[in-house]
Protein backbone atom coordinates (compact mmCIF):
# COMPACT_ATOMS: atom_id res chain seq x y z
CA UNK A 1 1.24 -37.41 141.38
CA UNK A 2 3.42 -35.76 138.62
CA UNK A 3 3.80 -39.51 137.08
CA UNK A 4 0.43 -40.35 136.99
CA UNK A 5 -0.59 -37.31 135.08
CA UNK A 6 2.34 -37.52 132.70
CA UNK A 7 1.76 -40.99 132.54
CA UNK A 8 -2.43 -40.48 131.45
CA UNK A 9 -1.31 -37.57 129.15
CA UNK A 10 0.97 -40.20 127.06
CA UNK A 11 -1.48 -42.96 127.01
CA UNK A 12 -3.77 -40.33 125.60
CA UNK A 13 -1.25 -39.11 123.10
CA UNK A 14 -0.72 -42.97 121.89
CA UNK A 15 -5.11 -43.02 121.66
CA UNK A 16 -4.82 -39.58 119.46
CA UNK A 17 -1.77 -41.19 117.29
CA UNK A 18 -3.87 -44.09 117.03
CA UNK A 19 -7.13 -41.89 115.90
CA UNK A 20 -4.89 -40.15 113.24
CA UNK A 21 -3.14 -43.22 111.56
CA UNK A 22 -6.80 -45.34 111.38
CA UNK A 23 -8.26 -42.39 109.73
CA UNK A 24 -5.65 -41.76 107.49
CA UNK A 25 -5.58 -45.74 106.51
CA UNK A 26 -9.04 -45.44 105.66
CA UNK A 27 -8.71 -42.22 103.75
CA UNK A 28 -5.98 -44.47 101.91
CA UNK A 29 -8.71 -47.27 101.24
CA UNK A 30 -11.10 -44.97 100.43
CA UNK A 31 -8.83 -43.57 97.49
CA UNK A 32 -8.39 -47.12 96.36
CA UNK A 33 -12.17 -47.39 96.40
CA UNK A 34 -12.60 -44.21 94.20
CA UNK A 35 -9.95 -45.30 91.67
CA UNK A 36 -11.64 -49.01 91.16
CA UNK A 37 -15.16 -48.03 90.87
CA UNK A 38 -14.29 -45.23 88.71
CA UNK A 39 -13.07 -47.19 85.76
CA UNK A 40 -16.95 -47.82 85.87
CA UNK A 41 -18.55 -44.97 84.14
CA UNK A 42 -22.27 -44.85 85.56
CA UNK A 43 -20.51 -44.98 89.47
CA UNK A 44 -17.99 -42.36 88.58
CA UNK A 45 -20.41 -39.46 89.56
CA UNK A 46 -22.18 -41.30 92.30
CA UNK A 47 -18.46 -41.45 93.94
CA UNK A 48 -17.51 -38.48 93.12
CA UNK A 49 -20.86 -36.61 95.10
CA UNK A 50 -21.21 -39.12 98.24
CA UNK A 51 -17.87 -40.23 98.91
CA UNK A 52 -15.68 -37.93 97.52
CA UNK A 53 -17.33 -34.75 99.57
CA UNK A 54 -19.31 -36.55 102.25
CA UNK A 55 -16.88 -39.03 103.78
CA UNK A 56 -13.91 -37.26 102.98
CA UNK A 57 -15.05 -34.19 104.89
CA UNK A 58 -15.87 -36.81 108.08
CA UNK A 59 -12.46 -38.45 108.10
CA UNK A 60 -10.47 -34.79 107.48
CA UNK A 61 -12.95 -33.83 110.85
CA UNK A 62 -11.21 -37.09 112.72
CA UNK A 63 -7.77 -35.76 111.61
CA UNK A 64 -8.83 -32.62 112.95
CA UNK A 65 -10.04 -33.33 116.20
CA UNK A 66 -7.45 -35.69 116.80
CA UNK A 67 -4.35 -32.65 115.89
CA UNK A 68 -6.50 -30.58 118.35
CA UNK A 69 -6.58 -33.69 121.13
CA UNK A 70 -2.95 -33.84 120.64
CA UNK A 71 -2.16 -30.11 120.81
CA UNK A 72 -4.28 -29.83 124.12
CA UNK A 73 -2.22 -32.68 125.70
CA UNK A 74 1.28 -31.20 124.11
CA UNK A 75 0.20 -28.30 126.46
CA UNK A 76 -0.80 -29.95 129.26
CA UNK A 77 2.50 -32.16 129.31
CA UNK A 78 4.19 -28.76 129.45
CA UNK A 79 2.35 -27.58 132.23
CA UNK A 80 3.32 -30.73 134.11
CA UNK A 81 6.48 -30.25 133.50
CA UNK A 82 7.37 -26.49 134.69
């Protein structure tokens, strides 16, 4: 019984690792994004409103959620444990 729950609590743990490193790649091509379109000067503002605050606000929510996902499990793995 103890395996199978410390078993589920690491495959979840990958999942959340998983969840943190996608959104941080796309936080990384979403930078990229920013810098090429901003050498254009009419997009520069456009970027700066909808992507800059919108999107980045969605992926630092992922990051978020996923810390608090992981957190949970870090405390349930203890639990299991003692």
């Amino acid at each position: 019984m103890e395996l199978q729950i410390n078993l589920a609590v690491s495959g979840f743990m990958i999942i959340s690792m998983f969840i943190i490193l996608i959104s941080m790649f796309i936080i990384k091509i979403h930078m990229n994004m920013i810098r090429l379109l901003c050498s254009w000067r009419l997009m520069e503002k456009f970027i700066e409103n909808l992507a800059g605050r919108g999107l980045m606000t969605i992926y630092m929510f992922i990051i978020l959620i996923s810390m608090f996902i992981i957190k949970i499990y870090m405390n349930m793995m203890q639990l299991s444990c003692s």
